[in-house]
N, C-alpha and C. Protein backbone atom coordinates (compact mmCIF):
# COMPACT_ATOMS: atom_id res chain seq x y z
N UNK A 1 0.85 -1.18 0.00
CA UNK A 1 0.00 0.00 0.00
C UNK A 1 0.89 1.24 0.00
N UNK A 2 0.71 2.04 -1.34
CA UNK A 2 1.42 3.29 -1.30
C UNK A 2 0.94 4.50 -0.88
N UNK A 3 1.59 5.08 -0.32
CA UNK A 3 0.94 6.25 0.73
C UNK A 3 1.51 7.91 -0.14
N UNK A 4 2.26 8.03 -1.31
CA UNK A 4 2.90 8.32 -1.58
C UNK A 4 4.25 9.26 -0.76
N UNK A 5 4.33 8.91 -0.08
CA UNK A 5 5.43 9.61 0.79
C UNK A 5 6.87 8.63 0.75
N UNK A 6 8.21 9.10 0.51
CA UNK A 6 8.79 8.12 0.78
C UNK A 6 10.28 8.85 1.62
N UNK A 7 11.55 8.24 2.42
CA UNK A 7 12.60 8.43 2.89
C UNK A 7 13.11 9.28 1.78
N UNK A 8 14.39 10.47 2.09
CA UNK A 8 14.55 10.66 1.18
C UNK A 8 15.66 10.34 0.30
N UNK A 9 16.40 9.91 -0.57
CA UNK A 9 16.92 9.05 -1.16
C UNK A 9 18.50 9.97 -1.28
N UNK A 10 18.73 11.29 -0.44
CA UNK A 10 19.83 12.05 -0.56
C UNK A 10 19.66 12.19 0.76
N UNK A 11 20.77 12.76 1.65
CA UNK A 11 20.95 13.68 2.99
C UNK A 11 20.20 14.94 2.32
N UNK A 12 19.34 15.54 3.70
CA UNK A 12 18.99 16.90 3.43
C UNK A 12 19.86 18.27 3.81
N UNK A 13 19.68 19.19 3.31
CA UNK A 13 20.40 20.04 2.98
C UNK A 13 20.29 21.19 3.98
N UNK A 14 21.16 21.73 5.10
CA UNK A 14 21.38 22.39 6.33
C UNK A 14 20.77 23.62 5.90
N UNK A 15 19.89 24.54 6.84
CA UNK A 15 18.94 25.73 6.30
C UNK A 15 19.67 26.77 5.54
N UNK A 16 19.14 27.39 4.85
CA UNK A 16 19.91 28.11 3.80
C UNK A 16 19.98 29.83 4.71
N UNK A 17 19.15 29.80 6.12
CA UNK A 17 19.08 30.94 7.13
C UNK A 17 19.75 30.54 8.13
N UNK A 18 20.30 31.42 9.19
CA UNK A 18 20.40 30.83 10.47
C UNK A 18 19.25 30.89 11.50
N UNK A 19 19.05 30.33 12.59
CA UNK A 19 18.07 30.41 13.23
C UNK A 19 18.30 30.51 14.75
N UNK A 20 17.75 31.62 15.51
CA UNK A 20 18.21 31.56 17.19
C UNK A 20 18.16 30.16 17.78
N UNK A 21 18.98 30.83 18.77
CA UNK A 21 19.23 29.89 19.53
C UNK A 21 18.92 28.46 20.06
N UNK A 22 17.07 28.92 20.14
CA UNK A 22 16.49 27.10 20.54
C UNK A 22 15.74 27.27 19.03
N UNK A 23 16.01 28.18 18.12
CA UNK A 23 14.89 27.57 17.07
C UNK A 23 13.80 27.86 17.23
N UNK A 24 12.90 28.52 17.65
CA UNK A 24 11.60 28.60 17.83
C UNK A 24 11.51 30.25 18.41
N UNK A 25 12.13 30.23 19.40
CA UNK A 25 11.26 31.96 20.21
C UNK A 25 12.66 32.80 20.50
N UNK A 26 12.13 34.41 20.03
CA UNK A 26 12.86 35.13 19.90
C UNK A 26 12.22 35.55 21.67
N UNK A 27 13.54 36.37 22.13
CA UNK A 27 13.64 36.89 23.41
C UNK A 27 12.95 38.14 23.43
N UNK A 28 11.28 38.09 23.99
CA UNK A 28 11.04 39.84 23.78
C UNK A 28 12.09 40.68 24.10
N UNK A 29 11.30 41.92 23.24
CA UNK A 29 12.13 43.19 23.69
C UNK A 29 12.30 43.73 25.04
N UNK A 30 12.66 44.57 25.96
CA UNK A 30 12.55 45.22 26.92
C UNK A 30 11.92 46.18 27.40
N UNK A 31 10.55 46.05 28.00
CA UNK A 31 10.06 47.71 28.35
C UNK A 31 9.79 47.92 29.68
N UNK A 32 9.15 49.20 29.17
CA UNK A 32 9.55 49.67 31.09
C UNK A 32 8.47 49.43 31.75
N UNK A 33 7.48 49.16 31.59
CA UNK A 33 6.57 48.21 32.47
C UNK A 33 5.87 47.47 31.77
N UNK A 34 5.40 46.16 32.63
CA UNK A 34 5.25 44.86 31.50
C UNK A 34 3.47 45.68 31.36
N UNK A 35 3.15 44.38 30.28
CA UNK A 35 2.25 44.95 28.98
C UNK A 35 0.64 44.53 30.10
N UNK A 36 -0.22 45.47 30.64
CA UNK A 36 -1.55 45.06 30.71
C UNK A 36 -2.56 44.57 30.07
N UNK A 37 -3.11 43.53 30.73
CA UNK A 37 -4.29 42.69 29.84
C UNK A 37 -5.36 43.06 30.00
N UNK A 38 -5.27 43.76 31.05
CA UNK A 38 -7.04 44.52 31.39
C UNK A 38 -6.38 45.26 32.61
N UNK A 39 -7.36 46.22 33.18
CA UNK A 39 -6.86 47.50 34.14
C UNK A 39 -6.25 47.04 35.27
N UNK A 40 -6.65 45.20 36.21
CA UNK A 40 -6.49 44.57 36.77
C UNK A 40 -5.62 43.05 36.44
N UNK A 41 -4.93 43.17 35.42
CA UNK A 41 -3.94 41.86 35.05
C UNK A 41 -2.93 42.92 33.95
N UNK A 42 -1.84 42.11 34.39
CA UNK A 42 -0.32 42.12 34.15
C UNK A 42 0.23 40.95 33.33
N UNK A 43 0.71 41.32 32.31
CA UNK A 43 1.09 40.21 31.12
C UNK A 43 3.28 40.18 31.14
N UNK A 44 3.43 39.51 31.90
CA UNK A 44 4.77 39.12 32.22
C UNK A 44 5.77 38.43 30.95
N UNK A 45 6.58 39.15 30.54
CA UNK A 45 7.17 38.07 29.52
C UNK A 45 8.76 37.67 29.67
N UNK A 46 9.03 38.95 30.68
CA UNK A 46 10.74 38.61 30.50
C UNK A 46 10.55 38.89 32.27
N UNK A 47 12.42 38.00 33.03
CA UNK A 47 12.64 38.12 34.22
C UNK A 47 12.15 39.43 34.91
N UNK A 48 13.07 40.39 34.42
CA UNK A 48 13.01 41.44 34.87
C UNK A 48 11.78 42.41 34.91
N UNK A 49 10.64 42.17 34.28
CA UNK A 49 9.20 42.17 34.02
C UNK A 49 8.56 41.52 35.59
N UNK A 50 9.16 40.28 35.53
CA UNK A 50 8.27 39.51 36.29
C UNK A 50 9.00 39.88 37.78
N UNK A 51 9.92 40.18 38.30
CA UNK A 51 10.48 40.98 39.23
C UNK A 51 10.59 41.93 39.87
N UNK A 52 10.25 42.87 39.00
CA UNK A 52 9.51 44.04 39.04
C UNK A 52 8.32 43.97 39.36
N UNK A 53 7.48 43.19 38.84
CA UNK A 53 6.25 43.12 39.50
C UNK A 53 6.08 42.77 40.51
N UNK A 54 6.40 41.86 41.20
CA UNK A 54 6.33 41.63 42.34
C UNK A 54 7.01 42.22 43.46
N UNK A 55 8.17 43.00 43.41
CA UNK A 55 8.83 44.11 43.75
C UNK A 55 7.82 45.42 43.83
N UNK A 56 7.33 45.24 42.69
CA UNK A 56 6.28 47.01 42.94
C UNK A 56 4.99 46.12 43.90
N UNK A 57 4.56 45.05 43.82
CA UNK A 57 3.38 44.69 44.55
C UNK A 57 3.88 43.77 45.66
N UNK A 58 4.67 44.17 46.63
CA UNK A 58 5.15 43.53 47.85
C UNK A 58 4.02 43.74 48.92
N UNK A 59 3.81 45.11 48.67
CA UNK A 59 2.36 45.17 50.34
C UNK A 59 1.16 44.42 50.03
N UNK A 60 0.76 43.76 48.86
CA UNK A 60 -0.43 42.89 48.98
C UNK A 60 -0.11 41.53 48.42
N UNK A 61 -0.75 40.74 48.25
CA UNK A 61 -0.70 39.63 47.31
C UNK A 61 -0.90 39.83 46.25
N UNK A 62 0.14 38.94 45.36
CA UNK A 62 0.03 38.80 44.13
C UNK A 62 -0.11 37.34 43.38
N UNK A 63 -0.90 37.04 42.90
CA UNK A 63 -1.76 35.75 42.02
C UNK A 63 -0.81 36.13 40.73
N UNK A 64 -0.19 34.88 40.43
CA UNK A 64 0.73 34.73 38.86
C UNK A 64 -0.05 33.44 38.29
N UNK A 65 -0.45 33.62 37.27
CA UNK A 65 -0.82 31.88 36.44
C UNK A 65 0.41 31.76 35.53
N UNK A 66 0.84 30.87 35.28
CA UNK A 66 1.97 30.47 34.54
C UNK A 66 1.42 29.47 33.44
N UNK A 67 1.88 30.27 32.16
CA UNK A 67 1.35 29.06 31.53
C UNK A 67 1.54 29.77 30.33
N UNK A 68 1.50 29.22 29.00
CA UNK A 68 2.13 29.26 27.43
C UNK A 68 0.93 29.74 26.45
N UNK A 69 1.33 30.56 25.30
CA UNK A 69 0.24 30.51 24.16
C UNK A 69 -0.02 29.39 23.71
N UNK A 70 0.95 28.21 24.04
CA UNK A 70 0.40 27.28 22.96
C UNK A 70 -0.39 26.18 23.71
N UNK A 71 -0.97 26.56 24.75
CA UNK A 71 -1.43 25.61 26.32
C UNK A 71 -2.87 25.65 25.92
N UNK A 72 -3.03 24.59 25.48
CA UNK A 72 -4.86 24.50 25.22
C UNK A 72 -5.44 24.64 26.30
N UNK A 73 -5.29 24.50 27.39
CA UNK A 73 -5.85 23.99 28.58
C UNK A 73 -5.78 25.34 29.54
N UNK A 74 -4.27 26.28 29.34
CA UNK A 74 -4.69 27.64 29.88
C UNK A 74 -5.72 28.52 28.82
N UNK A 75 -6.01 28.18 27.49
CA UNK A 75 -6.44 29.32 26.95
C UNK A 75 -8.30 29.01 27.49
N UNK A 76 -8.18 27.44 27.37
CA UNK A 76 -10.13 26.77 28.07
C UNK A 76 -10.32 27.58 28.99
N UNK A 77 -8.89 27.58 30.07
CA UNK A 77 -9.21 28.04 31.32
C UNK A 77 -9.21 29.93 32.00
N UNK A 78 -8.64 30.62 30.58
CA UNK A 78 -8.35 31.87 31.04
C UNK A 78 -9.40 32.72 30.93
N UNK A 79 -10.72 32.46 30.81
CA UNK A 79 -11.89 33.44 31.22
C UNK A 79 -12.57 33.18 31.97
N UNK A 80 -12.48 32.01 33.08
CA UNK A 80 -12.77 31.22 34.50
C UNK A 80 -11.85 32.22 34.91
N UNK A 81 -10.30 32.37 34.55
CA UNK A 81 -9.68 32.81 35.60
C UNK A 81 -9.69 34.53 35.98
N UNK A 82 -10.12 35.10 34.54
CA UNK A 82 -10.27 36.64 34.41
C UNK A 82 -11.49 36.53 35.60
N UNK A 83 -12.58 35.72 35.15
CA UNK A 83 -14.16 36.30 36.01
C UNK A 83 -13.58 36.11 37.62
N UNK A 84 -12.97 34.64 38.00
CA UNK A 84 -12.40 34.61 39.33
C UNK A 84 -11.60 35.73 39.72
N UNK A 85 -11.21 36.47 38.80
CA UNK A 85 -9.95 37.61 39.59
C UNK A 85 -11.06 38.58 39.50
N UNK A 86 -12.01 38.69 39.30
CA UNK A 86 -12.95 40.07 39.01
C UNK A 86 -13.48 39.96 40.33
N UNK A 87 -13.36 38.89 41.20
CA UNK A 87 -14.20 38.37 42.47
C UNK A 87 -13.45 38.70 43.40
N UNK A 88 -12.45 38.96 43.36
CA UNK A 88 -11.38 39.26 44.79
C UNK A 88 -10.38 40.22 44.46
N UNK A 89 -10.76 41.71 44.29
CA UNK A 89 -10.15 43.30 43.28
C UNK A 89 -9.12 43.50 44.18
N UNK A 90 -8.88 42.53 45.65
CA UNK A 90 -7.97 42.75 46.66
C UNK A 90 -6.49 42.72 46.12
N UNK A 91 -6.60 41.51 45.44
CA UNK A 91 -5.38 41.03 45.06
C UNK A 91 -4.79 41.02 44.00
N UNK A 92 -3.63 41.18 43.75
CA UNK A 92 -2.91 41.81 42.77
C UNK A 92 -2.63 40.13 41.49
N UNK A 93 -2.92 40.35 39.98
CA UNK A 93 -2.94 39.32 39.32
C UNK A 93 -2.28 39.68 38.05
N UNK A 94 -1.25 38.47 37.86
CA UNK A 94 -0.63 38.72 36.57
C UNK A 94 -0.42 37.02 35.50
N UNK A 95 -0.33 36.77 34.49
CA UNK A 95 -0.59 36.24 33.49
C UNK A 95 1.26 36.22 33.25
N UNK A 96 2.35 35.07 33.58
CA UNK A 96 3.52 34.87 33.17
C UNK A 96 3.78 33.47 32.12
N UNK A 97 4.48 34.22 31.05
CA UNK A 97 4.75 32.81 29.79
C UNK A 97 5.71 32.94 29.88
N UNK A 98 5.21 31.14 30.13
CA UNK A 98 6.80 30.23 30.48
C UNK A 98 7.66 30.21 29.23
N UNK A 99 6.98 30.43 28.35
CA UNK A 99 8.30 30.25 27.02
C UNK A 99 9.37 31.47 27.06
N UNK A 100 9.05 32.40 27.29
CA UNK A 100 10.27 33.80 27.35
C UNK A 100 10.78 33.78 29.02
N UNK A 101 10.02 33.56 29.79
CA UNK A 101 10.85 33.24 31.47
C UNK A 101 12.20 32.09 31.29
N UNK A 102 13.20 33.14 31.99
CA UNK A 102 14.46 31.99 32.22
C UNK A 102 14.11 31.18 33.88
N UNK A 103 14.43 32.83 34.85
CA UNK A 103 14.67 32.16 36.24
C UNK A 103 13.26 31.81 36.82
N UNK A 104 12.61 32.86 36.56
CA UNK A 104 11.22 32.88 37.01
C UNK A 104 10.77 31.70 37.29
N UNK A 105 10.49 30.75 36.36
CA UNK A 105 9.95 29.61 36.46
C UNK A 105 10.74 28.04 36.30
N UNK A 106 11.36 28.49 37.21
CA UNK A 106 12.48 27.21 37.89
C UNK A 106 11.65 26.90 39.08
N UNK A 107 10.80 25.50 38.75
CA UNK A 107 9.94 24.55 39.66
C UNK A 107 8.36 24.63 39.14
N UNK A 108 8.50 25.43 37.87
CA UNK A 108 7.26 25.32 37.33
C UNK A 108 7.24 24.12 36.52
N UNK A 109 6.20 23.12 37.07
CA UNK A 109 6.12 21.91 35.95
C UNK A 109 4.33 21.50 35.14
N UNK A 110 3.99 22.65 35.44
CA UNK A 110 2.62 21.97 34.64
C UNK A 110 2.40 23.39 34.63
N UNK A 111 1.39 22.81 33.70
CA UNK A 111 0.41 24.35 32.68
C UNK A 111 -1.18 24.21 33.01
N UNK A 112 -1.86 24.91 33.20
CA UNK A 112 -1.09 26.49 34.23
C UNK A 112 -1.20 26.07 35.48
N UNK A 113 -0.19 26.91 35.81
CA UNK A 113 -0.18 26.88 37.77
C UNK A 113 -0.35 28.05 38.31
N UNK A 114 -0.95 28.40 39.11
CA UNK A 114 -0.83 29.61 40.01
C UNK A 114 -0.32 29.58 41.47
N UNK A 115 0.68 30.54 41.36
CA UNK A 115 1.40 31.06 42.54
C UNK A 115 1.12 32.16 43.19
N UNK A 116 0.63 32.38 44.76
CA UNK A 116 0.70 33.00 45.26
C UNK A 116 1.81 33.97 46.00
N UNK A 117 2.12 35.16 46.03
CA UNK A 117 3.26 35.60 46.64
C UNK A 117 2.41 37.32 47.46
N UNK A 118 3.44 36.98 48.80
CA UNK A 118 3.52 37.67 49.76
C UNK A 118 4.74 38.03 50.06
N UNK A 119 4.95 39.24 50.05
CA UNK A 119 6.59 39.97 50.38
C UNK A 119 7.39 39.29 49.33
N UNK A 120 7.14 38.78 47.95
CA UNK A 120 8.09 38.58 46.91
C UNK A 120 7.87 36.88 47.34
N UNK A 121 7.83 36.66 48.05
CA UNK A 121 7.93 34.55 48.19
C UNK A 121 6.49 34.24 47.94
N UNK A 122 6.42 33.02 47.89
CA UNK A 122 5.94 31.89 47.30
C UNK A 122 5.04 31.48 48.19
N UNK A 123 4.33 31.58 48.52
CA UNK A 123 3.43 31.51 49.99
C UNK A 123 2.39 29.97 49.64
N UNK A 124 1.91 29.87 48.46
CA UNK A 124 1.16 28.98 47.77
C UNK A 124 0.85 28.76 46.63
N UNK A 125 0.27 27.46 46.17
CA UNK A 125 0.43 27.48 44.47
C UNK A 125 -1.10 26.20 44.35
N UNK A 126 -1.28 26.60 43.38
CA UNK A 126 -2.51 26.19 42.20
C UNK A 126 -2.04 25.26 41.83
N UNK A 127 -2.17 23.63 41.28
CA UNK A 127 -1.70 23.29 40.03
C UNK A 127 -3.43 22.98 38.89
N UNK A 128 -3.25 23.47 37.98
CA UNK A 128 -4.62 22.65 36.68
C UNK A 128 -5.46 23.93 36.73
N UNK A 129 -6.36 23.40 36.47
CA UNK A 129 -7.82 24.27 35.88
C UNK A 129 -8.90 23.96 36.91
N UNK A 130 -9.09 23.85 37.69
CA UNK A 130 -10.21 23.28 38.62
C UNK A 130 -10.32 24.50 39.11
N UNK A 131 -11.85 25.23 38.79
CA UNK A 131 -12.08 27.01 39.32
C UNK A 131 -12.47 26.65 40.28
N UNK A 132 -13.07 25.71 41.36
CA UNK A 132 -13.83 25.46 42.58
C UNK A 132 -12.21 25.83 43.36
N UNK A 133 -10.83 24.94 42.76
CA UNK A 133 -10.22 24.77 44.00
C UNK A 133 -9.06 26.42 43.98
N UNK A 134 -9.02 27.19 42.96
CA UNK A 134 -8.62 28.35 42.46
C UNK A 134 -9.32 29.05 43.40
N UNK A 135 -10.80 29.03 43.40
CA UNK A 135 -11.58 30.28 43.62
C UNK A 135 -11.43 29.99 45.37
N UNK A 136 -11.46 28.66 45.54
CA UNK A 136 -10.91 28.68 47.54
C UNK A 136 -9.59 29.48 47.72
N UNK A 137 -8.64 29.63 46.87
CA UNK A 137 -7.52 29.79 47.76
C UNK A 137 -7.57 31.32 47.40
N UNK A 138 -7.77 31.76 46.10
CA UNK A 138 -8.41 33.00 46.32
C UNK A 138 -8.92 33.80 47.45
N UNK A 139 -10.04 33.15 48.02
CA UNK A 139 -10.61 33.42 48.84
C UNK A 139 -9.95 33.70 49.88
N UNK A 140 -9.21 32.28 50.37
CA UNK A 140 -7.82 32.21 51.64
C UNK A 140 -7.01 33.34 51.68
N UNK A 141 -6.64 33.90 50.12
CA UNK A 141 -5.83 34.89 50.67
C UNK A 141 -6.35 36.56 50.07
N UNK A 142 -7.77 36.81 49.98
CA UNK A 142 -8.30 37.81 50.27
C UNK A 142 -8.47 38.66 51.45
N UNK A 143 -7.19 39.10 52.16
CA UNK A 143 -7.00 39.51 53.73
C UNK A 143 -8.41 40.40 53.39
């Protein structure tokens, strides 16, 4: 049964461009404060973005979801998570992709997760899409 596809009968031929580094994603640019998604979310793309933010929002909590454009499962889940952040205006919320983060997301292993931070640390974390168990810890840390 011919499928018409076959091996190809020469070595192929090395790109006629060069291509960065991993091949796939260029390193955003740099600006001076990261890009808003609405008046109440923060769109994180580089370290120093995501450092800053949490640096300028040390006196309250700050809610990070971590997670990729190409994450079927954050994009199902990111208007559960907009309406849930519309529910608790206490707390400070930002939107970080893991594909342009170097340090940031060293111990991030699933898409999406949310991290809680108080005084810059790590106080608690989300893992999946489940808005029942999101919208509790929400709650938990609505001082």
């Amino acid at each position: 049964m011919a499928f018409g596809y076959s091996w190809p009968s020469r070595p192929l031929s090395p790109p006629a461009t060069p291509m960065d580094a991993d091949g796939l994603y260029k390193k955003p640019q740099p600006k001076n404060k990261p890009a808003m998604i609405s008046t109440h979310m923060a769109g994180l793309r580089t370290d120093d973005e995501f450092y800053g933010y949490l640096q300028d929002n040390k006196a309250s909590t700050a809610v990070v979801q971590f997670g990729a454009s190409w994450c079927t499962k954050c994009a199902e889940f990111f208007p559960t998570w907009y309406q849930l952040s519309k529910g608790f205006p206490q707390l400070k919320y930002a939107v970080a992709q893991v594909d342009t983060l170097d340090q940031a997301v060293k111990g991030v292993k699933y898409s999406p997760t949310f991290h809680f931070y108080r005084n810059g640390k790590v106080v608690d974390r989300v893992l999946g899409k489940e808005p029942q168990r999101l919208a509790d810890h929400l709650w938990m840390h609505s001082d």
